[in-house]
Structures are given as C-alpha cells and as structure tokens.
PDB file of N, CA and C in Angstrom:
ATOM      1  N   UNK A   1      84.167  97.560  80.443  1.00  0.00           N
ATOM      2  CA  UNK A   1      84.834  97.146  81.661  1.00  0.00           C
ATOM      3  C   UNK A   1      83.800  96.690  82.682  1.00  0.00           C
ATOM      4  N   UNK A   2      83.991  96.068  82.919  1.00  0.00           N
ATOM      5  CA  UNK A   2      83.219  94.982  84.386  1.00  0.00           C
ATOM      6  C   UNK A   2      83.678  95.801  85.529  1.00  0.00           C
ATOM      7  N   UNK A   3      82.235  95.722  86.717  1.00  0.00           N
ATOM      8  CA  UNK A   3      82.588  96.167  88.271  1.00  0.00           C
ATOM      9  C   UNK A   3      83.966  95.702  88.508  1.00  0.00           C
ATOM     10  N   UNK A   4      84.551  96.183  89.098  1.00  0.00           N
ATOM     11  CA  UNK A   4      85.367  95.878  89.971  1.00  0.00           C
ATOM     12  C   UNK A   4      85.063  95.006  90.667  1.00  0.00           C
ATOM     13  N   UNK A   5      85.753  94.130  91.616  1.00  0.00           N
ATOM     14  CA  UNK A   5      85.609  93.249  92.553  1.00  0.00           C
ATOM     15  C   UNK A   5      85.822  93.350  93.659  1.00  0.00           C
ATOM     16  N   UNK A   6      87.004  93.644  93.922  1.00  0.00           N
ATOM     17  CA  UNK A   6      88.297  93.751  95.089  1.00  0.00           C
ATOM     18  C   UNK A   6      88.488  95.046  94.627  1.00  0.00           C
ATOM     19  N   UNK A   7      89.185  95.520  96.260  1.00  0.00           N
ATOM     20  CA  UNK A   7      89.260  96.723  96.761  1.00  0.00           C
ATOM     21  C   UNK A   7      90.943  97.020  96.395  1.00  0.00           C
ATOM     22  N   UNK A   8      91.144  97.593  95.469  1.00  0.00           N
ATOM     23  CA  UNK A   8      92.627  97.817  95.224  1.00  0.00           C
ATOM     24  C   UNK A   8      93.757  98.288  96.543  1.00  0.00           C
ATOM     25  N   UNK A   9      95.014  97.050  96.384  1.00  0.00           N
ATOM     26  CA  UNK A   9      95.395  97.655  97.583  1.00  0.00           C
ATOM     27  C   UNK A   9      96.305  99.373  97.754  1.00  0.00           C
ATOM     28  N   UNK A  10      96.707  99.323  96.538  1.00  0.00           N
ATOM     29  CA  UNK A  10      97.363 100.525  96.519  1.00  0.00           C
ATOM     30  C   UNK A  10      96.338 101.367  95.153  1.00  0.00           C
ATOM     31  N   UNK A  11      96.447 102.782  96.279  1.00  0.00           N
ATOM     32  CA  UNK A  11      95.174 103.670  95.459  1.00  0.00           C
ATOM     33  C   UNK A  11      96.094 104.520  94.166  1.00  0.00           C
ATOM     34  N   UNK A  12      95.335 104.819  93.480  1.00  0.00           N
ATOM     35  CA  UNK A  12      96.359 105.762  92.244  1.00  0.00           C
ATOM     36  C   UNK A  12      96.057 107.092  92.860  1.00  0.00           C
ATOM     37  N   UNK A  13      97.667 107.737  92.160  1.00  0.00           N
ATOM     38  CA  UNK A  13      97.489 109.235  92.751  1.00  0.00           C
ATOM     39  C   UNK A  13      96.525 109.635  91.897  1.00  0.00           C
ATOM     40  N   UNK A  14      96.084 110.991  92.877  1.00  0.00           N
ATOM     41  CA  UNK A  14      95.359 112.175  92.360  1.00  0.00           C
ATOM     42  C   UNK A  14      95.219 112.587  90.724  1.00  0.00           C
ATOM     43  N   UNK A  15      96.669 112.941  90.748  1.00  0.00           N
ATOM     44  CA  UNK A  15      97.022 113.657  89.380  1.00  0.00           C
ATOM     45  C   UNK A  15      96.414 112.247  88.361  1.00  0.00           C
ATOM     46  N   UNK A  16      97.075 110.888  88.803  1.00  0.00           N
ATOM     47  CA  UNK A  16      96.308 110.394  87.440  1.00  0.00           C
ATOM     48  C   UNK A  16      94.843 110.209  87.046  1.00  0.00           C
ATOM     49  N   UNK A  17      94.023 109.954  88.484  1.00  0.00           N
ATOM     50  CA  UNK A  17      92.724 110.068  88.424  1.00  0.00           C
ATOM     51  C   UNK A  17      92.201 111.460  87.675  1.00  0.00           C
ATOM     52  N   UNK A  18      92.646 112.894  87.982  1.00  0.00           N
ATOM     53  CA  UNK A  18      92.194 113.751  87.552  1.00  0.00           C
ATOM     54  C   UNK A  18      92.451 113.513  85.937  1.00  0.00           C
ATOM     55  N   UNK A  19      93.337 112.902  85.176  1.00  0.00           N
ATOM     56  CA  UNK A  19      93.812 113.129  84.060  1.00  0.00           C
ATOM     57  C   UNK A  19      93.307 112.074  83.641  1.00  0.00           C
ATOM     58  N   UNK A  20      91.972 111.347  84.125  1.00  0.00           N
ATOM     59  CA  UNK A  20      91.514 110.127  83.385  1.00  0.00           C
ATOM     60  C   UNK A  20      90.715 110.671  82.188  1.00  0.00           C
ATOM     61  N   UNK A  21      90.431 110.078  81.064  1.00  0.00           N
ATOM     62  CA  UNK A  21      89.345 110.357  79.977  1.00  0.00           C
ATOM     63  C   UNK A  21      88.394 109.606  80.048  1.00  0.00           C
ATOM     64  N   UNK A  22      86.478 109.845  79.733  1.00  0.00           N
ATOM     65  CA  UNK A  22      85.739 109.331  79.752  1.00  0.00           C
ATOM     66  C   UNK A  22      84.971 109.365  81.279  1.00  0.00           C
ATOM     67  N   UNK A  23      83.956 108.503  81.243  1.00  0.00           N
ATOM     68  CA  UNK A  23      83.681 108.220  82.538  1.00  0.00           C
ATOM     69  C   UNK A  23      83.947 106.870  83.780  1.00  0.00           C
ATOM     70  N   UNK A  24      84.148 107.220  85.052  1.00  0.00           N
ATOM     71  CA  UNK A  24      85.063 106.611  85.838  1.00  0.00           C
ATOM     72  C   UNK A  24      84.104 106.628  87.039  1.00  0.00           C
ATOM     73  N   UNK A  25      83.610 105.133  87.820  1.00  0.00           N
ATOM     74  CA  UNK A  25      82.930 105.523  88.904  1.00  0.00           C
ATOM     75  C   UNK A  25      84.446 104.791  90.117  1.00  0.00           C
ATOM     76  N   UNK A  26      84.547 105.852  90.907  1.00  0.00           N
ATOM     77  CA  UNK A  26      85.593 106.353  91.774  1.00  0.00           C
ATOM     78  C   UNK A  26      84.802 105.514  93.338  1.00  0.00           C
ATOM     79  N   UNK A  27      84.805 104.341  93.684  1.00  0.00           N
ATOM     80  CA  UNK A  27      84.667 103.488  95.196  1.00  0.00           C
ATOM     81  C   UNK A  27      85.586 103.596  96.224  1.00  0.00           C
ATOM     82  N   UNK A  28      85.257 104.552  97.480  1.00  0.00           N
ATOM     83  CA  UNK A  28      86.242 104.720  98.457  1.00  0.00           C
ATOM     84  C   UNK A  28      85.222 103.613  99.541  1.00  0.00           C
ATOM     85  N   UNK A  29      86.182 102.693  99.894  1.00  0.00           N
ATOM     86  CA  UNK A  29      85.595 101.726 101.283  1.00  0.00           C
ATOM     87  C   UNK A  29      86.369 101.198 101.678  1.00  0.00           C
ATOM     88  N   UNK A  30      85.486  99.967 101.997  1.00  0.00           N
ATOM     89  CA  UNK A  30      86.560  98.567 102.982  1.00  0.00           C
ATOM     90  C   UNK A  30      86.178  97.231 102.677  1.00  0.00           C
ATOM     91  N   UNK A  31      86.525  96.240 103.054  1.00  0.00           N
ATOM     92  CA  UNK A  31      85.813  95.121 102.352  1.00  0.00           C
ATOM     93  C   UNK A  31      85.577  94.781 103.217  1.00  0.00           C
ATOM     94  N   UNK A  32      85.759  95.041 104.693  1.00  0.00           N
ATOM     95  CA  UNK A  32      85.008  94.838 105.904  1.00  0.00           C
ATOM     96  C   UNK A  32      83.751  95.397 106.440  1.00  0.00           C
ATOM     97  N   UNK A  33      83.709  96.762 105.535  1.00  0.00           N
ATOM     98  CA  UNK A  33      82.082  97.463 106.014  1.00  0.00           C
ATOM     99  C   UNK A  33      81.257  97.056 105.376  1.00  0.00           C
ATOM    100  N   UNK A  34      80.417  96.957 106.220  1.00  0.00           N
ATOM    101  CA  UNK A  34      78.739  96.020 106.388  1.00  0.00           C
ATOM    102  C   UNK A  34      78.345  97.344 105.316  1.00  0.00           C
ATOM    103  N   UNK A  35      78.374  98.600 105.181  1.00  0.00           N
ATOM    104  CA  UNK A  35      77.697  99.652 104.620  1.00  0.00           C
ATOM    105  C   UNK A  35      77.940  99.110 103.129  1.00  0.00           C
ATOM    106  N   UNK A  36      79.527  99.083 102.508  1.00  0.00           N
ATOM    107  CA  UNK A  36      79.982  98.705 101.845  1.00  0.00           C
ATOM    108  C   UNK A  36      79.430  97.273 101.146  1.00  0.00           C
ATOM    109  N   UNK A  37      79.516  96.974 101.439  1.00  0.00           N
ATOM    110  CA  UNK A  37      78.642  95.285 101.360  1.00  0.00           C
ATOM    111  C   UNK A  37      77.582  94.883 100.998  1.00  0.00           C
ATOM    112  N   UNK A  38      76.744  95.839 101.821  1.00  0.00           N
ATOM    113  CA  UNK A  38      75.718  95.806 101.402  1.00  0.00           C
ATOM    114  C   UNK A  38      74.589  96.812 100.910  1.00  0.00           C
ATOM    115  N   UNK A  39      75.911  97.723  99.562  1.00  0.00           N
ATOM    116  CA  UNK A  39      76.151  98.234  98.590  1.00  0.00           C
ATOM    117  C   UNK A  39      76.361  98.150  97.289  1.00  0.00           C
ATOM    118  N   UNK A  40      76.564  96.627  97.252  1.00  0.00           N
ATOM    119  CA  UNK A  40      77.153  95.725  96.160  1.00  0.00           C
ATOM    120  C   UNK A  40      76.157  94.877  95.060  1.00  0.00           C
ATOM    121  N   UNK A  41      75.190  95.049  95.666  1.00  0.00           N
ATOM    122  CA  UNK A  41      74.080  94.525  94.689  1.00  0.00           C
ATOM    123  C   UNK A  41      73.606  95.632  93.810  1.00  0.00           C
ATOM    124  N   UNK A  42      73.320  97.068  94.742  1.00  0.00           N
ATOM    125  CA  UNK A  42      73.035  97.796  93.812  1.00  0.00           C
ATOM    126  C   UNK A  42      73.791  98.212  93.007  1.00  0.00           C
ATOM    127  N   UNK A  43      75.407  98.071  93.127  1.00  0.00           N
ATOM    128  CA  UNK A  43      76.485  98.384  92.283  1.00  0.00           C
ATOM    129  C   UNK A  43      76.088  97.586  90.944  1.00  0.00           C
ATOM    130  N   UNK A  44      75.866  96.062  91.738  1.00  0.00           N
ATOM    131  CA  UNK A  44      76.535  95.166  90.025  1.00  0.00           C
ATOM    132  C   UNK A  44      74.812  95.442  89.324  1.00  0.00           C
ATOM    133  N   UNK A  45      73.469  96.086  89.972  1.00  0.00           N
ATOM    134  CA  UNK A  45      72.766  95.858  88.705  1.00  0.00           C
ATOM    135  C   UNK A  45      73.236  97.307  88.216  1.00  0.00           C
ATOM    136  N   UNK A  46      73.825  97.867  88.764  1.00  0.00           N
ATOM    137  CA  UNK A  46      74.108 100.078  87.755  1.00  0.00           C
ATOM    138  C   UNK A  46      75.050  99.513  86.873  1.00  0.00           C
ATOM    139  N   UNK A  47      76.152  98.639  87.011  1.00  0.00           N
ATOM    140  CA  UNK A  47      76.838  97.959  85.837  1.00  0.00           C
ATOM    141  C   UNK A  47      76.226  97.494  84.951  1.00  0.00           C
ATOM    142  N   UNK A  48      75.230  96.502  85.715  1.00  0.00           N
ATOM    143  CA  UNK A  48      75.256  96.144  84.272  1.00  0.00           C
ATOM    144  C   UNK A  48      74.177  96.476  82.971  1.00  0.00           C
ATOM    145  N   UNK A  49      73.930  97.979  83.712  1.00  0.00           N
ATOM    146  CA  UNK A  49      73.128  98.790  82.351  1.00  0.00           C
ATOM    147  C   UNK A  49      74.379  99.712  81.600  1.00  0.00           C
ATOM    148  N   UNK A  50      75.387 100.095  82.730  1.00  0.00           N
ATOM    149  CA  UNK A  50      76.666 100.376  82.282  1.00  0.00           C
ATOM    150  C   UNK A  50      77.566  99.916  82.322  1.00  0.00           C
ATOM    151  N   UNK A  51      77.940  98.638  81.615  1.00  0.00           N
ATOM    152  CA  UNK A  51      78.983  98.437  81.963  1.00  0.00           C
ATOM    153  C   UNK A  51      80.511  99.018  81.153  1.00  0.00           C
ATOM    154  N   UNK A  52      80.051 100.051  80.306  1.00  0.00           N
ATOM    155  CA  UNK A  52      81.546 100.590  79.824  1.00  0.00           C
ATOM    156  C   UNK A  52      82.168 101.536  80.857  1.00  0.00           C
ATOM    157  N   UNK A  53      81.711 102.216  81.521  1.00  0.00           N
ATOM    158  CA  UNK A  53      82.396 103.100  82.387  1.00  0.00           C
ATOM    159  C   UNK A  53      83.171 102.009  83.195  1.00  0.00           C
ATOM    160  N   UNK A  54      84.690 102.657  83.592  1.00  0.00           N
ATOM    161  CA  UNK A  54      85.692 102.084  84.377  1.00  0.00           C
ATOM    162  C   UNK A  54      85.162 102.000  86.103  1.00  0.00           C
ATOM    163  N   UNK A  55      85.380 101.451  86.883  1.00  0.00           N
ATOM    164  CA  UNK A  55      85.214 101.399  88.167  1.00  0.00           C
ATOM    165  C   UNK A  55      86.721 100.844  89.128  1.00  0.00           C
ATOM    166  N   UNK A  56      86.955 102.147  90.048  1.00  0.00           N
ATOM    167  CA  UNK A  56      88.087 102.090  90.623  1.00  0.00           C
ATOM    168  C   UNK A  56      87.595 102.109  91.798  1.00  0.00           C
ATOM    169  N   UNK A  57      88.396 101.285  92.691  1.00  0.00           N
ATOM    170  CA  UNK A  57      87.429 100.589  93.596  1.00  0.00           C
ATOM    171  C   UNK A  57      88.641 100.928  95.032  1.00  0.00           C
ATOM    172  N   UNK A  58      88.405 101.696  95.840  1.00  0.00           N
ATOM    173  CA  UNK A  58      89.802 101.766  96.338  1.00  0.00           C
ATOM    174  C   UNK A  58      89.490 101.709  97.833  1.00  0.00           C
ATOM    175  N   UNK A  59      89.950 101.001  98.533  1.00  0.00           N
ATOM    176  CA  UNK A  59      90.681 101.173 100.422  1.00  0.00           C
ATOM    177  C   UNK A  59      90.701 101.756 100.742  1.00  0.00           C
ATOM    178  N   UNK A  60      90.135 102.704 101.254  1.00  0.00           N
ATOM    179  CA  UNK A  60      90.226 103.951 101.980  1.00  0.00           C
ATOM    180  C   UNK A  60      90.796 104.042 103.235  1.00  0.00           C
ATOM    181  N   UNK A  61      91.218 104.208 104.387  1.00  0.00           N
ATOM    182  CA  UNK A  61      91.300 104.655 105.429  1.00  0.00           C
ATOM    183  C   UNK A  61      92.403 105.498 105.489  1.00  0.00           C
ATOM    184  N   UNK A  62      92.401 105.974 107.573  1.00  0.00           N
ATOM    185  CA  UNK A  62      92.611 107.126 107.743  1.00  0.00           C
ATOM    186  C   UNK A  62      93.929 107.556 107.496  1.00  0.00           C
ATOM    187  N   UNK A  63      94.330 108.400 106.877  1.00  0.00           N
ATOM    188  CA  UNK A  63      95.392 109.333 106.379  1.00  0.00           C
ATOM    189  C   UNK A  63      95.466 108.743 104.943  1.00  0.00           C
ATOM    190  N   UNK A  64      94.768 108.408 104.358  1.00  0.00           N
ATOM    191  CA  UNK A  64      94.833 107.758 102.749  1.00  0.00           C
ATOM    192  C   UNK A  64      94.803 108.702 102.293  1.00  0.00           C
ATOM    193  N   UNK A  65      95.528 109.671 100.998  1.00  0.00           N
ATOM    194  CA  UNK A  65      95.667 110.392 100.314  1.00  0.00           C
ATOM    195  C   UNK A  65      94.511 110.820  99.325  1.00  0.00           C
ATOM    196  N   UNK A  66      94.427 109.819  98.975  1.00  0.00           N
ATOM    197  CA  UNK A  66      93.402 109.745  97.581  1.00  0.00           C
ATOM    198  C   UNK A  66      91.972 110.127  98.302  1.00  0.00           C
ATOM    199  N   UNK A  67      91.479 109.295  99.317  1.00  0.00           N
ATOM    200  CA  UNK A  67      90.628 109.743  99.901  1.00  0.00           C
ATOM    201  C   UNK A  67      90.594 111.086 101.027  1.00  0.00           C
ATOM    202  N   UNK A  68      91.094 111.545 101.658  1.00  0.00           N
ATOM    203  CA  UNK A  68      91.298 112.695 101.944  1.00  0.00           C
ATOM    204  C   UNK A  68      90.825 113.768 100.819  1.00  0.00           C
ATOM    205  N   UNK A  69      91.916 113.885  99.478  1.00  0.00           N
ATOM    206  CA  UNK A  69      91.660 114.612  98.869  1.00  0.00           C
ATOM    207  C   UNK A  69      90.103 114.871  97.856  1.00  0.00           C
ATOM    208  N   UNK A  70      89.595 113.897  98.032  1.00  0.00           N
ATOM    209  CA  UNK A  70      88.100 113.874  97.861  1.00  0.00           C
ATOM    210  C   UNK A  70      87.421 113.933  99.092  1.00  0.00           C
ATOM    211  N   UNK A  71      87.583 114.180 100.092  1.00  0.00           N
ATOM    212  CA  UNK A  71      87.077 114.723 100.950  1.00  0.00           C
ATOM    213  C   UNK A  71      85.831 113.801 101.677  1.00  0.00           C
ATOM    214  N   UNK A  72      86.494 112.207 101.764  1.00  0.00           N
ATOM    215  CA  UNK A  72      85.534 111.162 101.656  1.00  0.00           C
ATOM    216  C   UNK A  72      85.625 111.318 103.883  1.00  0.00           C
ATOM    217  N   UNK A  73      84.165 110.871 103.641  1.00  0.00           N
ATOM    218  CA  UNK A  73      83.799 110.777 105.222  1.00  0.00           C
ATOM    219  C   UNK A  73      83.083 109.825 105.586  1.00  0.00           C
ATOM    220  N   UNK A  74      82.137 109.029 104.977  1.00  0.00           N
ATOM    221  CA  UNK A  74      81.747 107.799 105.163  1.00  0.00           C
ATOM    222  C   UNK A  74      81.966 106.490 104.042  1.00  0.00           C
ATOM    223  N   UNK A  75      81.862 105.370 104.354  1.00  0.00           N
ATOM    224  CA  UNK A  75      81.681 104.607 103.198  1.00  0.00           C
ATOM    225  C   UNK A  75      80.321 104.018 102.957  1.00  0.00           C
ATOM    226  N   UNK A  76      80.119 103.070 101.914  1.00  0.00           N
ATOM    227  CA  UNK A  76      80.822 103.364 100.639  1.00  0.00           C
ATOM    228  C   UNK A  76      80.242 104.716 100.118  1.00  0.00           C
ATOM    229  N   UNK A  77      81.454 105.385  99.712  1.00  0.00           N
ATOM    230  CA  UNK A  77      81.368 106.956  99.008  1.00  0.00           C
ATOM    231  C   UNK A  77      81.813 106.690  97.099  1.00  0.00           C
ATOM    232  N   UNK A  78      80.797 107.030  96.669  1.00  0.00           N
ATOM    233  CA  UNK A  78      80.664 106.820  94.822  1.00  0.00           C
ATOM    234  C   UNK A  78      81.183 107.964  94.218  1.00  0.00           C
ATOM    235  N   UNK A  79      82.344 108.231  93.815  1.00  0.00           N
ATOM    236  CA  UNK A  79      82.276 109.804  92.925  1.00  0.00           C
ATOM    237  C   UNK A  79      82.383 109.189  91.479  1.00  0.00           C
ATOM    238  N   UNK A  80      81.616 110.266  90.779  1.00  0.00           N
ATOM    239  CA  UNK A  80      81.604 109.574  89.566  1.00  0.00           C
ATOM    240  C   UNK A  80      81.946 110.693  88.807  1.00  0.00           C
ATOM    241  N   UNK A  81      82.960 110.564  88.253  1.00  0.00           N
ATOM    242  CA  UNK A  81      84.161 111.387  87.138  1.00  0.00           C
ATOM    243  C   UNK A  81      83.678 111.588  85.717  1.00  0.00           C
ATOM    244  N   UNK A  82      83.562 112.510  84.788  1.00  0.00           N
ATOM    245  CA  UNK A  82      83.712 112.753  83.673  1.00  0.00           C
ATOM    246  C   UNK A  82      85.152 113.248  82.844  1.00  0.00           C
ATOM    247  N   UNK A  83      86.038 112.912  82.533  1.00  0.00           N
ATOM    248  CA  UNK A  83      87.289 113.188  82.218  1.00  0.00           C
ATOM    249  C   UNK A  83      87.451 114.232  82.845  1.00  0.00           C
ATOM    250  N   UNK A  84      88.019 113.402  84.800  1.00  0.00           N
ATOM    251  CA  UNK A  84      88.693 113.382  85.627  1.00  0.00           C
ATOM    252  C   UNK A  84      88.064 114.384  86.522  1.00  0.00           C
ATOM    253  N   UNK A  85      86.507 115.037  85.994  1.00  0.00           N
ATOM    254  CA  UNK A  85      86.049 115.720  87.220  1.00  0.00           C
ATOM    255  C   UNK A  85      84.438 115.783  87.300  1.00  0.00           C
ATOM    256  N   UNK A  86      84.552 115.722  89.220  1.00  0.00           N
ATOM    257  CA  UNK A  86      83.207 115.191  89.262  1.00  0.00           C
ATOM    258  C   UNK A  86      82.028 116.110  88.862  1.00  0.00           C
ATOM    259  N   UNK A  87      81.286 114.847  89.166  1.00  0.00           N
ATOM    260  CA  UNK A  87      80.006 115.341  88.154  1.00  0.00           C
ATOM    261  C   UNK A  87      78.683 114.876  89.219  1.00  0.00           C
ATOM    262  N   UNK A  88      79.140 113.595  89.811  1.00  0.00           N
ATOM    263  CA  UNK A  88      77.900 113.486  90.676  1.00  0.00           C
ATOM    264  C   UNK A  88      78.666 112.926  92.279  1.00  0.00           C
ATOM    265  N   UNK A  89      77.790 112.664  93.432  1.00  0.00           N
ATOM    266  CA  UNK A  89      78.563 111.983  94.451  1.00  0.00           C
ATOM    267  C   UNK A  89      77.409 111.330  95.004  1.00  0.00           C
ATOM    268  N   UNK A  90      77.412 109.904  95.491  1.00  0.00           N
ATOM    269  CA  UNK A  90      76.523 109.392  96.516  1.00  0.00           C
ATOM    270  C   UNK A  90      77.367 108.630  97.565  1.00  0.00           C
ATOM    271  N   UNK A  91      76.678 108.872  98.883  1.00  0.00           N
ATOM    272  CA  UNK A  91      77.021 108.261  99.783  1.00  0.00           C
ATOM    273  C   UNK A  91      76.034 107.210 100.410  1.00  0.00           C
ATOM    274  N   UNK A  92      76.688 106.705 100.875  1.00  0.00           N
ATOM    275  CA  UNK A  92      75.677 105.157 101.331  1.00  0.00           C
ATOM    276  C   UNK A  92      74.615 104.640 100.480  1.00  0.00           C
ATOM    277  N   UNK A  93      75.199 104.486  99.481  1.00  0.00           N
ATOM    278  CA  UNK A  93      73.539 103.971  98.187  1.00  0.00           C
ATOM    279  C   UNK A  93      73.570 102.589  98.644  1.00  0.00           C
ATOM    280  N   UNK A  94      72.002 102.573  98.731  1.00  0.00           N
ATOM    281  CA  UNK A  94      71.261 101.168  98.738  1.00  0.00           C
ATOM    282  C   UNK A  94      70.799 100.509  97.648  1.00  0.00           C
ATOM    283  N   UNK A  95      70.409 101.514  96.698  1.00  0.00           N
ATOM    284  CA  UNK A  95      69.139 101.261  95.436  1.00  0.00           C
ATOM    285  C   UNK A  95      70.267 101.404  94.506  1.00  0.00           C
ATOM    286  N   UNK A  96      69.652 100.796  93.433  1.00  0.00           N
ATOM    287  CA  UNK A  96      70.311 100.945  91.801  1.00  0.00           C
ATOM    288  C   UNK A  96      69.979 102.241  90.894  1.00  0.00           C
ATOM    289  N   UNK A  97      68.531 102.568  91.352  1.00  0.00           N
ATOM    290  CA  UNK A  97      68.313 103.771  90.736  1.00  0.00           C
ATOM    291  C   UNK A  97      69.239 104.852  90.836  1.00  0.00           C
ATOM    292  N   UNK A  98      69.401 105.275  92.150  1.00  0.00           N
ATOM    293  CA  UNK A  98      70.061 106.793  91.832  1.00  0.00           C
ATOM    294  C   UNK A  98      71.839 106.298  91.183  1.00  0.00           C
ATOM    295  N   UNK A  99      72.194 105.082  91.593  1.00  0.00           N
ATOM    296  CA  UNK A  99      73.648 104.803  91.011  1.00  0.00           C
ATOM    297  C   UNK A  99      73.550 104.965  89.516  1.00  0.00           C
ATOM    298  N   UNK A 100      72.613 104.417  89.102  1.00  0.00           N
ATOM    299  CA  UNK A 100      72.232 104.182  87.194  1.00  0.00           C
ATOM    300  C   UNK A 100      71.869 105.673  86.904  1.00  0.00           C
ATOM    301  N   UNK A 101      71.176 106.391  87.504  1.00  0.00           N
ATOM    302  CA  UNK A 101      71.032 107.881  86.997  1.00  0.00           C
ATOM    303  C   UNK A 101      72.342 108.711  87.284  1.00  0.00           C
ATOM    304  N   UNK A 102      73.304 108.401  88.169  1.00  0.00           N
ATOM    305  CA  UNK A 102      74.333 109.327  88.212  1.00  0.00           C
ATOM    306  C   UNK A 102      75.929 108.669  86.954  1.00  0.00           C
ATOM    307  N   UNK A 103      75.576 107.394  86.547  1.00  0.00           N
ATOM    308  CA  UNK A 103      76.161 106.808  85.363  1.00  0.00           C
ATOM    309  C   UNK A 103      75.745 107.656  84.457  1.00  0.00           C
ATOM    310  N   UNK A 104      74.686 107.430  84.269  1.00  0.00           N
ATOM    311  CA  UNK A 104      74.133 108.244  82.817  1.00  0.00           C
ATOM    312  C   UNK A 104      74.419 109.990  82.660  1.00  0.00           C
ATOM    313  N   UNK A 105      75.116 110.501  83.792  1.00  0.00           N
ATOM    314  CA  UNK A 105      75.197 111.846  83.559  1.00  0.00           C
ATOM    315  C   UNK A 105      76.803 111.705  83.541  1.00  0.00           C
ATOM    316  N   UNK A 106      77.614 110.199  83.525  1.00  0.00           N
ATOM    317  CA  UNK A 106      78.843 110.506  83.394  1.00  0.00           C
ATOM    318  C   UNK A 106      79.518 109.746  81.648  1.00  0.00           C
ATOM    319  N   UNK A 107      78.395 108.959  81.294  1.00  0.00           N
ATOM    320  CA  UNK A 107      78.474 107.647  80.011  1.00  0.00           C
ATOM    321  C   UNK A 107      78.572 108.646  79.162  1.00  0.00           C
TER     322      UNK A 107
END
C-alpha cells in the first residue's frame, strides 16, 4: 500500500482501527498545518522503505472522536499500530529516520 495522500474526510471508528491486522501507520492532522506539511517528505521517504504497511491518514480536529481517543494534542501525530495496538508514537517528525525505525518495530 502507498502513503496516503489526502486527509480522509470521515475518520473510522475506534473499534475498527483497534481490530485492524498487521501494521498500520495511524496520521492525525490537517492539510492546512504548516507542521503537517512539512512532515510529508519525511513520510513519503519512511514509505518508501515501507511501503506495505497501511497508512490512515485522518482530519483531526476538536471534538473528533478518533482523535480524542488517542489522546492526540498536536499535529502531525504518527501512531503506529501492530494488530490494532500501539507500539510506537511520534509527534512533529521532521526526519525519516525515527519514522523508518518506528515502521520497522511495526512491519
């Protein structure tokens, strides 16, 4: 599966995220934050050493469910899932390194 692109407009519930299999990198943002944005380079090179893990790429704001319940407070916020529970979290990544090392503890 390829990065994501676009920011899904409607987020999936909880329950199905938790009940995903494999590994899943979990994107809470905006497509308006500058943080977000310019976040995206280091995303597409962590793809593309992984690109089988799924990437759900989701809209966050305030009273959003999905994000709430991950307990997201800034963007872009990375959780990265191992059949459906986390395993690593970064917030505000710049670099590819720590994104590609927290893949590899979910691949």
């Amino acid at each position: 599966m390829p990065m994501t692109q676009h920011y899904a407009a409607t987020e999936p519930p909880r329950t199905e995220v938790d009940a995903l299999n494999g590994g899943t990198v979990l994107e809470f943002g905006a497509p308006w934050c500058g943080f977000c944005q310019r976040a995206q380079p280091a995303l597409a090179e962590a793809f593309a050493v992984h690109p089988a893990l799924r990437h759900i790429k989701v809209e966050d704001g305030s009273g959003r469910p999905l994000g709430r319940s991950f307990r997201i407070k800034l963007w872009p916020t990375l959780v990265f899932l191992r059949d459906g529970q986390e395993v690593a979290r970064l917030v505000r990544p710049t670099e590819a390194d720590p994104i590609r090392e927290a893949m590899r503890r979910i691949s």
